[in-house]
C-alpha atoms as a PDB file:
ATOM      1  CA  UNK A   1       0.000   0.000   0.000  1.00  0.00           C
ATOM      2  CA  UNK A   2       1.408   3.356  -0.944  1.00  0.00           C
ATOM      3  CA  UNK A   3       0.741   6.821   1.024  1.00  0.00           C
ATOM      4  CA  UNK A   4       0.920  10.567   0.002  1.00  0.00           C
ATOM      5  CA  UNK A   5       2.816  12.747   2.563  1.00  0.00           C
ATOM      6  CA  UNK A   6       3.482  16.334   2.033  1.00  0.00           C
ATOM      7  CA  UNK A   7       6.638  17.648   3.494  1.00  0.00           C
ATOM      8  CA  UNK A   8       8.893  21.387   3.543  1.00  0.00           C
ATOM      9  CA  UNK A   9      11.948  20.972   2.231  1.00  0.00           C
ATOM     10  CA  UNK A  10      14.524  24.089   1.701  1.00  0.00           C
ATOM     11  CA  UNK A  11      15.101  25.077  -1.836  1.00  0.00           C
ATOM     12  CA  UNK A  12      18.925  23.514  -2.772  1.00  0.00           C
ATOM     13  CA  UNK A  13      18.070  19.950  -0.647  1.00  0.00           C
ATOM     14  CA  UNK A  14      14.971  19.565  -3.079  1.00  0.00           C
ATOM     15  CA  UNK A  15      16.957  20.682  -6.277  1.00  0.00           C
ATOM     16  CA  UNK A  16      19.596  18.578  -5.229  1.00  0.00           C
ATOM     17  CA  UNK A  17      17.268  15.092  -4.222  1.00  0.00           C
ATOM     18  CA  UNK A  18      15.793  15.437  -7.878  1.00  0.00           C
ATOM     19  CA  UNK A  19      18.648  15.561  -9.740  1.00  0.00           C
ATOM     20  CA  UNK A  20      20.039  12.541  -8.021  1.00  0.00           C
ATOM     21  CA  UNK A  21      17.061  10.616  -7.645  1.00  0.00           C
ATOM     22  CA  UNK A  22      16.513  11.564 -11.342  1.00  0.00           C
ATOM     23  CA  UNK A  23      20.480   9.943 -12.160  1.00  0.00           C
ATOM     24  CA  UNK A  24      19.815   6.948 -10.208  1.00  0.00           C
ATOM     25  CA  UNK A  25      16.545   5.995 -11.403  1.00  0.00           C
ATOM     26  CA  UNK A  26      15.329   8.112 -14.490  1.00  0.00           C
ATOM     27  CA  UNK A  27      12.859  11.025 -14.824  1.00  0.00           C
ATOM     28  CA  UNK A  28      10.205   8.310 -14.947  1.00  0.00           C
ATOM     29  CA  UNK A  29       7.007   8.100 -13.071  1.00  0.00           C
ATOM     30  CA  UNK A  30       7.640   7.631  -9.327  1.00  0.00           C
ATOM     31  CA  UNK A  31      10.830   7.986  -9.743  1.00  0.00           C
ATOM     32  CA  UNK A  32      10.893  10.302  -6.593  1.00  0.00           C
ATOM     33  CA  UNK A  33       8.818   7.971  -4.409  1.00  0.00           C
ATOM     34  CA  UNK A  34      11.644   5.037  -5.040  1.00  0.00           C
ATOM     35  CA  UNK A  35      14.505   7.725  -4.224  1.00  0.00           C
ATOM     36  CA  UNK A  36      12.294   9.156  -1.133  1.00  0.00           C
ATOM     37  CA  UNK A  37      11.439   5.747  -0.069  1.00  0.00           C
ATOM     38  CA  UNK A  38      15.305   4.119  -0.042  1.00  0.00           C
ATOM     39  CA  UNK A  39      16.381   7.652   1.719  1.00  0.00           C
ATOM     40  CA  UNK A  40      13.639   7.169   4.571  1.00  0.00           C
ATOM     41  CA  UNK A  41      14.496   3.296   4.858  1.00  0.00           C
ATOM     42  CA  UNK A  42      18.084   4.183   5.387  1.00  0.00           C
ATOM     43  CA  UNK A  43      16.901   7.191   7.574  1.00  0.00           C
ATOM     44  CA  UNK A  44      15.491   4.789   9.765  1.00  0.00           C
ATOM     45  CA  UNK A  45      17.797   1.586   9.586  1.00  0.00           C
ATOM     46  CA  UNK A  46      20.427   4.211  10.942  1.00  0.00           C
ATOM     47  CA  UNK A  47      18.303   5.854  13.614  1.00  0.00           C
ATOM     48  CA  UNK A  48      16.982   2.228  14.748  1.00  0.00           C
ATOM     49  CA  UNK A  49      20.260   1.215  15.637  1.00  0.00           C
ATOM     50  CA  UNK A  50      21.520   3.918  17.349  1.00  0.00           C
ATOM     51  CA  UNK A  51      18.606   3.863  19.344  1.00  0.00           C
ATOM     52  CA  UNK A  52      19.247   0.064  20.146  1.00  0.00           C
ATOM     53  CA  UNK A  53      22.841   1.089  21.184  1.00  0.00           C
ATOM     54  CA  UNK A  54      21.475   3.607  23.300  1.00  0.00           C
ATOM     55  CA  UNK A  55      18.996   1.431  25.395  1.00  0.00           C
ATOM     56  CA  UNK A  56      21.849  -1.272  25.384  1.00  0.00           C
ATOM     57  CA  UNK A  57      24.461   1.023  27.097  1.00  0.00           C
ATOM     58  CA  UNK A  58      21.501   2.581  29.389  1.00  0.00           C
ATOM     59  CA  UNK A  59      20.836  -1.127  30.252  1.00  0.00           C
ATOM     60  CA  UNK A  60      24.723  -1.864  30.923  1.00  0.00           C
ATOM     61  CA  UNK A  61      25.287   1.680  33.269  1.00  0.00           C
ATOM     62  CA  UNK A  62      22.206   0.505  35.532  1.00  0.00           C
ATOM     63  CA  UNK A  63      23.612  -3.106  35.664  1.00  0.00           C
ATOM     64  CA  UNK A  64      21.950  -6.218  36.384  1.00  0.00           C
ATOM     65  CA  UNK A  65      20.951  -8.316  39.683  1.00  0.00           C
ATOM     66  CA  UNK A  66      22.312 -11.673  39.199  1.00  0.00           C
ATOM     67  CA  UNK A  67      21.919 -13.494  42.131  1.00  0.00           C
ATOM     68  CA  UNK A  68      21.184 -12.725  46.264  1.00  0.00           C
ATOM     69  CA  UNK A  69      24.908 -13.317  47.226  1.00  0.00           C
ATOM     70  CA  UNK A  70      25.913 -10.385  48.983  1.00  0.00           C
ATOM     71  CA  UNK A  71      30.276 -10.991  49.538  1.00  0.00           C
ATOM     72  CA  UNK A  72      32.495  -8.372  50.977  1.00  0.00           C
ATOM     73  CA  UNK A  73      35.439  -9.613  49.475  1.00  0.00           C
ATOM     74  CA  UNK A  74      36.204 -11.979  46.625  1.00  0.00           C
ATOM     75  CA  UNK A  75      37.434 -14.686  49.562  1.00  0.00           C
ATOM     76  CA  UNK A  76      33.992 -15.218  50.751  1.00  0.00           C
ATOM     77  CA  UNK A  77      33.490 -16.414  47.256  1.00  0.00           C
ATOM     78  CA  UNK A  78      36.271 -18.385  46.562  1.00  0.00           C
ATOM     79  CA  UNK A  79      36.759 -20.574  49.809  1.00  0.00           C
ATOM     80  CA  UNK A  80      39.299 -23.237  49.941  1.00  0.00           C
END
């Protein structure tokens, strides 16, 4: 299924999108929607996995309760 959006872009970005999107892929019909679509895809691959970085680290600073063994020292853990 396919959507219209309507979006502001500044002048030299849209001059510039068209002429590439019109290299890659022709001045053929939708050949802005195939450019727009593969730029919002990568868009969003990139932000998606910065964000999953982001929650990782967030996840690694709090820490994590392994177990209920509460040792002083690294003795109590190791007796012999």
């Amino acid at each position: 299924m396919k959507k219209t959006i309507t979006v502001n872009i500044d002048d030299k970005t849209n001059l510039v999108f068209r002429d590439v999107a019109a290299i890659k892929y022709g001045e053929g019909k939708g050949y802005l929607g195939k450019a727009l679509t593969e730029a919002m895809n990568f868009w969003i691959e990139r932000n998606e996995k910065s964000n999953v970085d982001l929650e990782a680290i967030k996840m690694l600073n709090k820490g994590f309760r392994i177990g209920g063994i509460k040792a002083k020292e690294r003795a109590e853990l190791h007796e012999r």
